[in-house]
Each structure stands twice: as structure tokens, then as C-alpha cells.
Protein backbone atom coordinates (compact mmCIF):
# COMPACT_ATOMS: atom_id res chain seq x y z
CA UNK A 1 48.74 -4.99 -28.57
CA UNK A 2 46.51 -4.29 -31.35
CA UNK A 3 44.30 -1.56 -30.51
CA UNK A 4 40.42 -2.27 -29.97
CA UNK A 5 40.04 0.84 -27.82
CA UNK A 6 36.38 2.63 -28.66
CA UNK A 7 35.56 0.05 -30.66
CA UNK A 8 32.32 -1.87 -30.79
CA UNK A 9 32.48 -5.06 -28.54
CA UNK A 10 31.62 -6.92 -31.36
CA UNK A 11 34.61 -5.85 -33.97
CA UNK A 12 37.08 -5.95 -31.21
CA UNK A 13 36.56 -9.33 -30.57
CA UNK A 14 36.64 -10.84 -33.71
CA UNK A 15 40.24 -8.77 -33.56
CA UNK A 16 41.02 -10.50 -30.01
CA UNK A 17 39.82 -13.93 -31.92
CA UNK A 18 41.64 -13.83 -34.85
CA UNK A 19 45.16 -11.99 -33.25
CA UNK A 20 45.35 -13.49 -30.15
CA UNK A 21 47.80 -16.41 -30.48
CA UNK A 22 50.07 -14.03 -31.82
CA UNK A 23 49.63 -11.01 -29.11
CA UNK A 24 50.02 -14.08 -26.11
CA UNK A 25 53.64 -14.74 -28.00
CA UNK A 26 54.28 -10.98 -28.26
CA UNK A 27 53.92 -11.03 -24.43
CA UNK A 28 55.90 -14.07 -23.30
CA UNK A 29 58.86 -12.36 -25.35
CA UNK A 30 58.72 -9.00 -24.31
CA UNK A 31 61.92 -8.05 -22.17
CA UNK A 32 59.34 -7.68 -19.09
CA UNK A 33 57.71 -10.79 -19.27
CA UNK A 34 60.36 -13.13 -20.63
CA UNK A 35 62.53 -12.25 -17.44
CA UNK A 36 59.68 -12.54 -15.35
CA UNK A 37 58.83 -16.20 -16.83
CA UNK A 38 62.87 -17.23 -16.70
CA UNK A 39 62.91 -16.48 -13.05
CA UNK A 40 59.77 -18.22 -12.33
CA UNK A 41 61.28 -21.72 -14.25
CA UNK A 42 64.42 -21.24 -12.85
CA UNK A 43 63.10 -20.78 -9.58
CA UNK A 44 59.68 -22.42 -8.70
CA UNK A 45 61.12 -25.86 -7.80
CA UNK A 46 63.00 -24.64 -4.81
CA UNK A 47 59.48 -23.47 -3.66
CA UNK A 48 57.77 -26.17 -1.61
CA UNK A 49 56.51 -24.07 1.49
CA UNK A 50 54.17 -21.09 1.66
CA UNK A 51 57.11 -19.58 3.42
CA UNK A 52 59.45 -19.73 0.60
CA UNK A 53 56.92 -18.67 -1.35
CA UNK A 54 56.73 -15.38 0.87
CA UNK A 55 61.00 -15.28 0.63
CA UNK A 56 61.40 -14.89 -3.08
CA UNK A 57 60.03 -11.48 -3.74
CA UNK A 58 60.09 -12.34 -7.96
CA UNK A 59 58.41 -15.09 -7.56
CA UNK A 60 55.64 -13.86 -5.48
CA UNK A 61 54.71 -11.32 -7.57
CA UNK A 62 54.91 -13.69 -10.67
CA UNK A 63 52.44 -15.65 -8.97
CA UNK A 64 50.05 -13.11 -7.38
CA UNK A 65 49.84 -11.20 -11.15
CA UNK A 66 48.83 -15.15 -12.47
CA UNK A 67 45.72 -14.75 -10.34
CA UNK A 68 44.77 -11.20 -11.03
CA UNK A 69 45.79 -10.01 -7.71
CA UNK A 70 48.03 -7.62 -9.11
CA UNK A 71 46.06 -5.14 -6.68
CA UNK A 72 46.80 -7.22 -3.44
CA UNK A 73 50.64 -8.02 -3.84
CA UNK A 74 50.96 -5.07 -1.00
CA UNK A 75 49.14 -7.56 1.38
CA UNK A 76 51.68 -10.18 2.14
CA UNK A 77 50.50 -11.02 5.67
CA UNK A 78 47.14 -11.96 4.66
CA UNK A 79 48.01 -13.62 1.37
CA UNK A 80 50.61 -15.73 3.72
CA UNK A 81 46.78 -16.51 6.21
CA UNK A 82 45.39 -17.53 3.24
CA UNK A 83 47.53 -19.92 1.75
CA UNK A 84 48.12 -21.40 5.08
CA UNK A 85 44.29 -21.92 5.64
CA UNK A 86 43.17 -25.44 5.66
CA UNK A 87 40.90 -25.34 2.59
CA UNK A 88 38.60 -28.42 4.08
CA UNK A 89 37.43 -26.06 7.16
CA UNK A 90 34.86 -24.33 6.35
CA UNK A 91 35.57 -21.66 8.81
CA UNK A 92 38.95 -21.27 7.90
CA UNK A 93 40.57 -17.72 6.12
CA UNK A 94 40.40 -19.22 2.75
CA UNK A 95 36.64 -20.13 3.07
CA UNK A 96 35.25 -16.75 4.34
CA UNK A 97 36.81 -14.66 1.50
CA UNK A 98 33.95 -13.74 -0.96
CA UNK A 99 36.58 -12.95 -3.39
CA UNK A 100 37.09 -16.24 -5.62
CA UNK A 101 40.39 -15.54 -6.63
CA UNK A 102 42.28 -16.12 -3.23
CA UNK A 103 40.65 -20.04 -3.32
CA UNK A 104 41.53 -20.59 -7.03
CA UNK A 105 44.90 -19.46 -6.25
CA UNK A 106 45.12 -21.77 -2.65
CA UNK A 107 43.74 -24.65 -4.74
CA UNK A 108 45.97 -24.70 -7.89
CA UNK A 109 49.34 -23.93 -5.60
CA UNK A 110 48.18 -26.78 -3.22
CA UNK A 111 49.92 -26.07 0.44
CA UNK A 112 48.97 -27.75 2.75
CA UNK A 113 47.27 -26.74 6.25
CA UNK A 114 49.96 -24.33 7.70
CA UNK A 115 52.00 -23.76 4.49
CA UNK A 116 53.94 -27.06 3.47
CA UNK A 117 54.38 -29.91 1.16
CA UNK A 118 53.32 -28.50 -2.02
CA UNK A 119 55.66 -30.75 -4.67
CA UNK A 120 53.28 -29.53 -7.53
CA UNK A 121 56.29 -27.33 -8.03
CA UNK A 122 58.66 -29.58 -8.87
CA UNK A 123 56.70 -30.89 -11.96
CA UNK A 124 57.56 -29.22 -15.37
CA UNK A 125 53.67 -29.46 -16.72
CA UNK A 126 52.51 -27.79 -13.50
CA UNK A 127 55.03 -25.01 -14.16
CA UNK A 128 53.76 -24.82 -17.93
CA UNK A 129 50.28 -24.05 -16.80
CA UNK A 130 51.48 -21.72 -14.53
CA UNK A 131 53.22 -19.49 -17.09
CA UNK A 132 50.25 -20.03 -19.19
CA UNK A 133 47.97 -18.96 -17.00
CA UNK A 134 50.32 -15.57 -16.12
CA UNK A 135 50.21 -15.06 -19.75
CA UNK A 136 46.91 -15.38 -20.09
CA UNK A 137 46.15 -13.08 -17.52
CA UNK A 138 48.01 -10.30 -18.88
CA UNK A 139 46.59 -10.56 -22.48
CA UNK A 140 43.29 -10.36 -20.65
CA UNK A 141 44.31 -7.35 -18.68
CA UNK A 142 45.88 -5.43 -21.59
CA UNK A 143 41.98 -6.51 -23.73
CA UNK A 144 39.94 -4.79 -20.97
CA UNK A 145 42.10 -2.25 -20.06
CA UNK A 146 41.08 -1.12 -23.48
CA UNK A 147 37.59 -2.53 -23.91
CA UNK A 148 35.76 -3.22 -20.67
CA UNK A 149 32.95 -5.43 -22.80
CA UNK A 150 35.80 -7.55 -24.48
CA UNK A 151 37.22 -8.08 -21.27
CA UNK A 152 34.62 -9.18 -20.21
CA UNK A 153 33.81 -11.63 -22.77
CA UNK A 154 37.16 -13.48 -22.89
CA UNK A 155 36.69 -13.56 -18.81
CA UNK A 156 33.74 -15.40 -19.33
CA UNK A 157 34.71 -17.59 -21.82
CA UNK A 158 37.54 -18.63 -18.99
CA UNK A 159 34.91 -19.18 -16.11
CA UNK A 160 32.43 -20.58 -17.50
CA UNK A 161 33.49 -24.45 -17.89
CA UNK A 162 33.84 -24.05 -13.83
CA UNK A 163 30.40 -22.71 -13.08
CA UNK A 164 28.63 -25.98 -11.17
CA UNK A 165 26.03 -23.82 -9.73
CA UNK A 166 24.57 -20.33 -9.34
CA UNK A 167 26.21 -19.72 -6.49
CA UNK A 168 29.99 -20.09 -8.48
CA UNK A 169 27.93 -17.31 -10.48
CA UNK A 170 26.73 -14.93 -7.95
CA UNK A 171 29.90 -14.81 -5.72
CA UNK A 172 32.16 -13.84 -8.56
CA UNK A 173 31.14 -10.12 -9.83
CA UNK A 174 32.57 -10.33 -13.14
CA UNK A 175 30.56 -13.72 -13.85
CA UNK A 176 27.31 -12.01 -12.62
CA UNK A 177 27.12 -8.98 -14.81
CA UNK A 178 27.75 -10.76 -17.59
CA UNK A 179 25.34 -13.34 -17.13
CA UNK A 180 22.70 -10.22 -15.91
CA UNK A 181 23.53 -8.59 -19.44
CA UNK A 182 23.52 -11.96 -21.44
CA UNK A 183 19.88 -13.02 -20.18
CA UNK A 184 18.39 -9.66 -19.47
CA UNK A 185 18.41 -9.61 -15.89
CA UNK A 186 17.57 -6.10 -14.59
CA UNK A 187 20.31 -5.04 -12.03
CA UNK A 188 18.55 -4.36 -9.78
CA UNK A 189 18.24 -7.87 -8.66
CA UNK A 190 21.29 -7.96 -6.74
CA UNK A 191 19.58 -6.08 -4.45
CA UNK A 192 17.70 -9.27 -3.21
CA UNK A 193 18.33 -12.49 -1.46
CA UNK A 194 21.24 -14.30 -2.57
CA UNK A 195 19.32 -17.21 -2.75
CA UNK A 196 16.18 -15.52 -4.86
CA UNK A 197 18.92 -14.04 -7.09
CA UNK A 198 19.43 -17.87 -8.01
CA UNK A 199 16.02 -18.71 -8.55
CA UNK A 200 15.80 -16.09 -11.24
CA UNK A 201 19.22 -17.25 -12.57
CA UNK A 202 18.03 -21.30 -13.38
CA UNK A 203 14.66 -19.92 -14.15
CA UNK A 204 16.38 -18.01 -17.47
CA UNK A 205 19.11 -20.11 -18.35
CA UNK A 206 20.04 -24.09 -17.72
CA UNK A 207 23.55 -23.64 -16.30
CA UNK A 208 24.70 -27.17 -17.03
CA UNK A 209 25.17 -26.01 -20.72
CA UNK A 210 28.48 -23.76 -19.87
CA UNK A 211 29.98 -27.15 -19.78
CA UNK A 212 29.26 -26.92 -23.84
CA UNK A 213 31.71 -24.56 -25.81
CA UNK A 214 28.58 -23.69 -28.15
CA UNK A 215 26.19 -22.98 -25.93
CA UNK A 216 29.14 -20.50 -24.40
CA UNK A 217 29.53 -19.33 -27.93
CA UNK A 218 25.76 -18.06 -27.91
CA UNK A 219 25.70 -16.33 -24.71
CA UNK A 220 29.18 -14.13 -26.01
CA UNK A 221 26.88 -13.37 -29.17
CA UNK A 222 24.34 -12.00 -27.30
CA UNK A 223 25.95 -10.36 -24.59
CA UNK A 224 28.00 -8.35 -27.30
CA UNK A 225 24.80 -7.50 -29.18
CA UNK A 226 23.16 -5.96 -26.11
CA UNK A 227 26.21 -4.04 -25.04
CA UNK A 228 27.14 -2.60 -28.78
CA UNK A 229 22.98 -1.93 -28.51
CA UNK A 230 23.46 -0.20 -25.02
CA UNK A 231 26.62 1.67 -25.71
CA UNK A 232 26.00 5.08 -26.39
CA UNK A 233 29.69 5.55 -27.30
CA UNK A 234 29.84 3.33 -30.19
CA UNK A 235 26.13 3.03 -31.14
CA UNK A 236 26.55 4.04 -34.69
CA UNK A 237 28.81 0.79 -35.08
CA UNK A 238 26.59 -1.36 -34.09
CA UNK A 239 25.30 -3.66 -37.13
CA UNK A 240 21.56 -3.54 -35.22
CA UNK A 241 21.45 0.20 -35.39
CA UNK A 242 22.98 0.27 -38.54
CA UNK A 243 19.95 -2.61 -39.79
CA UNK A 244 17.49 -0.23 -38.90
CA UNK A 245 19.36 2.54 -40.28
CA UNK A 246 18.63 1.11 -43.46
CA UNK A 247 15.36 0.21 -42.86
CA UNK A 248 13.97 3.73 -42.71
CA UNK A 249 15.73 4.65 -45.56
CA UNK A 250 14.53 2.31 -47.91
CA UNK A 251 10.84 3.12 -46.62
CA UNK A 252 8.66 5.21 -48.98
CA UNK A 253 8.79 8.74 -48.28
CA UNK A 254 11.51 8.10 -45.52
CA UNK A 255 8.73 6.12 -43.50
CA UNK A 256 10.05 3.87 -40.90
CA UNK A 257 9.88 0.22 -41.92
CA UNK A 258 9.74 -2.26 -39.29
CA UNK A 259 12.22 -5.00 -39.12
CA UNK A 260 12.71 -8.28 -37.06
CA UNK A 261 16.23 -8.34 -35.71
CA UNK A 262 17.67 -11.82 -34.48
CA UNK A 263 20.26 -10.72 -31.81
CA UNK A 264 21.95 -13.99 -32.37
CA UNK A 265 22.68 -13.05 -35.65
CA UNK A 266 23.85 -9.88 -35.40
CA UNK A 267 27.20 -10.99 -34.38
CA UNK A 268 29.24 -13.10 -36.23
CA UNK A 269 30.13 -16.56 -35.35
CA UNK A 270 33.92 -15.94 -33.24
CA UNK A 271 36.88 -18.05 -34.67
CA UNK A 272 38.48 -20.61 -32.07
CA UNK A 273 39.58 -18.87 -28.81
CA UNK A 274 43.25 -17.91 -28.64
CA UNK A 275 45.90 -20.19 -27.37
């Protein structure tokens, strides 16, 4: 992994940008995850039932890391409740979790009611996106393990097209204090109605323009310009503070010299995201 680790957001991500086709290869052939990815295509299409699923310990694991639920692999019993929950009841296990992982993961494995039928296994492009999506996850991991604001960023960047409404915002944390940082949202807000907490959220930004990989684009500049301006760790970095470092210096007499900073433009345009 190439280290980004007390970094400012913004330098670490153009690193993340520009190296990250070639650190997702690094980790599908590393001895760990290549063995973990050749079990999982040598054995996913004998997996039709929840309860196989639950039999093949490998495989389990392979899946639960996949959907970032590295943390509840100890859980089995529930995680077995959950994918057996009929997603269509809205009372059901599934549904009552506030934590969106658990329905991603119940809606791309695709058992059925009591923990059958799922053929999506036995399809070679299915089992593509699911090694994609494991090795997606841990290049994630491994960014914001080192930088909690890049980490954040690239999570965004793979929510966002789902967002359909503020709600899809609000119940995921991540998605939330991003958005709160991106749009200046005090935190404090969370602290009122749910449904006042949405209000606020349309009222700053139209959320129909996630769907547009731009407007995404613009929200990652300015969400790294406010936390590079808000980190006290790495404040000298930051090209603002470093703008107005200048300023004062080229004032007569060392007077401070006011400048207009466009946030926007602090940060510089990110390449493509990584494969």
C-alpha cells in the first residue's frame, strides 16, 4: 500500500486516484487474498442455500469481509436470521436493522424467504462482482485505516449513485458525516427529528445530482478542503492555509492582506476513480 498516513486529505487522494488500479492488483495477488478469491470461485456454485452458506466456513468469511462486516463474522446465528428474512416484510429481521450493510448484503446474495434458491451463484459475472466488490472493500479498508478523511471520500464516491432519498443518507453514518462536512451542516443536527434532519438536508443540496459523477466530483473537492482546513494535524499542508500564508507575507510591513479563497479550487480536479 502506498503510504498516505498524516497526510493532507487532499494529497492522499490524488495518491489513492492515480495508484489505485495498481494497489487493487497488488491485493488480488497477495498470497492472502489470492487464496481467499480461489476458494471463493472454486466454491460459490455449490452454494445455493443460506445454509450452505453457513457450512463453508471460507466462504463465509469471504463473503461477510465483501460487505464490511469483518466485525460481525462472530455472529453467525443472526447473520443466518438475516439472510433468511423475507426482505418484502417490512417487519421482518432484515427490515428493522438500522445498519445498511446487512440489506445490501441480503439483496445482492438473493435467498429467498427462509434461506433457498439463490442460483445467482452459479453465474460467472455474479461471481466477478463479487470478488470485485471483496477487493474493493479491502483497498478501502487499508485507505482509511490510514487516512480516516480519504476513507471517507472513496466511501462516498461508492454510495452515492444509490442515494434516492435523504433517508438512504441519514440511516447510513458514514454517508451522513460526510454530507454534514461537505454542506456545512453543524453536528449538532443529528440531535433532532429524523425527519427535520431531512428538511435541512434537500434545503442545502438537490440530492438527485449524486446520480451525476461531476456533481459527486464537487462535493469530494469540498469536503477535502474543509477537512485539510479543520485538521489541526496537517494544517500547514493545506494549500488554503498555505494561500494565506502568502498573503501576509507579501503585505507591506508584514500587514495581513485579505484574500478570496474559492474552496472549489483549492483542490485539484481527481483523475478517474480506480478500477
Amino acid at each position: 500500500m502506498i503510504p498516505i498516513s498524516g497526510m493532507t486529505a487532499q494529497l492522499g487522494l490524488q495518491l489513492v486516484d492515480a495508484t489505485g488500479g495498481r494497489q487493487s492488483e497488488l491485493i488480488r495477488n497477495s498470497a492472502q487474498h489470492a487464496r481467499a478469491i480461489t476458494h471463493f470461485r472454486d466454491r460459490i456454485a455449490d452454494v445455493v442455500t443460506v445454509d450452505q452458506l453457513m457450512a463453508d466456513r471460507d466462504i463465509y468469511v469471504f463473503v461477510m469481509k465483501a460487505f464490511d462486516l469483518e466485525d460481525q463474522i462472530f455472529g453467525k446465528a443472526m447473520i443466518e436470521k438475516i439472510l433468511k428474512s423475507d426482505i418484502n416484510d417490512p417487519k421482518s429481521l432484515v427490515n428493522r436493522l438500522t445498519d445498511p450493510r446487512f440489506k445490501e448484503m441480503h439483496e445482492v446474495l438473493g435467498f429467498t424467504p427462509g434461506g433457498g434458491n439463490n442460483f445467482n451463484t452459479l453465474w460467472g459475472s455474479w461471481q466477478e462482482e463479487m470478488v470485485d466488490r471483496y477487493v474493493q472493500r479491502q483497498f478501502i479498508n487499508a485507505q482509511a485505516e490510514q487516512n480516516e478523511a480519504v476513507g471517507a471520500v472513496l466511501e462516498f464516491r461508492r454510495k452515492a449513485g444509490g442515494v434516492s432519498n435523504a433517508f438512504d443518507i441519514l440511516k447510513d453514518k458514514e454517508l451522513s458525516a460526510f454530507m454534514r462536512t461537505a454542506l456545512g451542516i453543524p453536528d449538532e443536527t443529528v440531535q433532532l427529528d429524523v425527519d427535520r434532519q431531512a428538511e435541512i438536508l434537500k434545503a442545502k443540496f438537490d440530492l438527485a445530482k449524486l446520480k451525476d459523477p461531476a456533481e459527486v466530483e464537487k462535493l469530494v473537492r469540498k469536503y477535502v478542503a474543509i477537512s485539510d482546513a479543520t485538521n489541526t494535524a496537517t494544517l500547514q499542508q493545506n494549500a488554503a492555509v498555505q494561500l494565506m500564508n502568502g498573503a501576509v507575507s507579501a503585505g507591506a510591513g508584514g500587514q495581513f492582506v485579505p484574500v478570496t479563497i474559492d474552496i472549489t479550487a483549492i483542490s485539484a480536479a481527481p483523475r478517474l476513480p480506480y478500477g
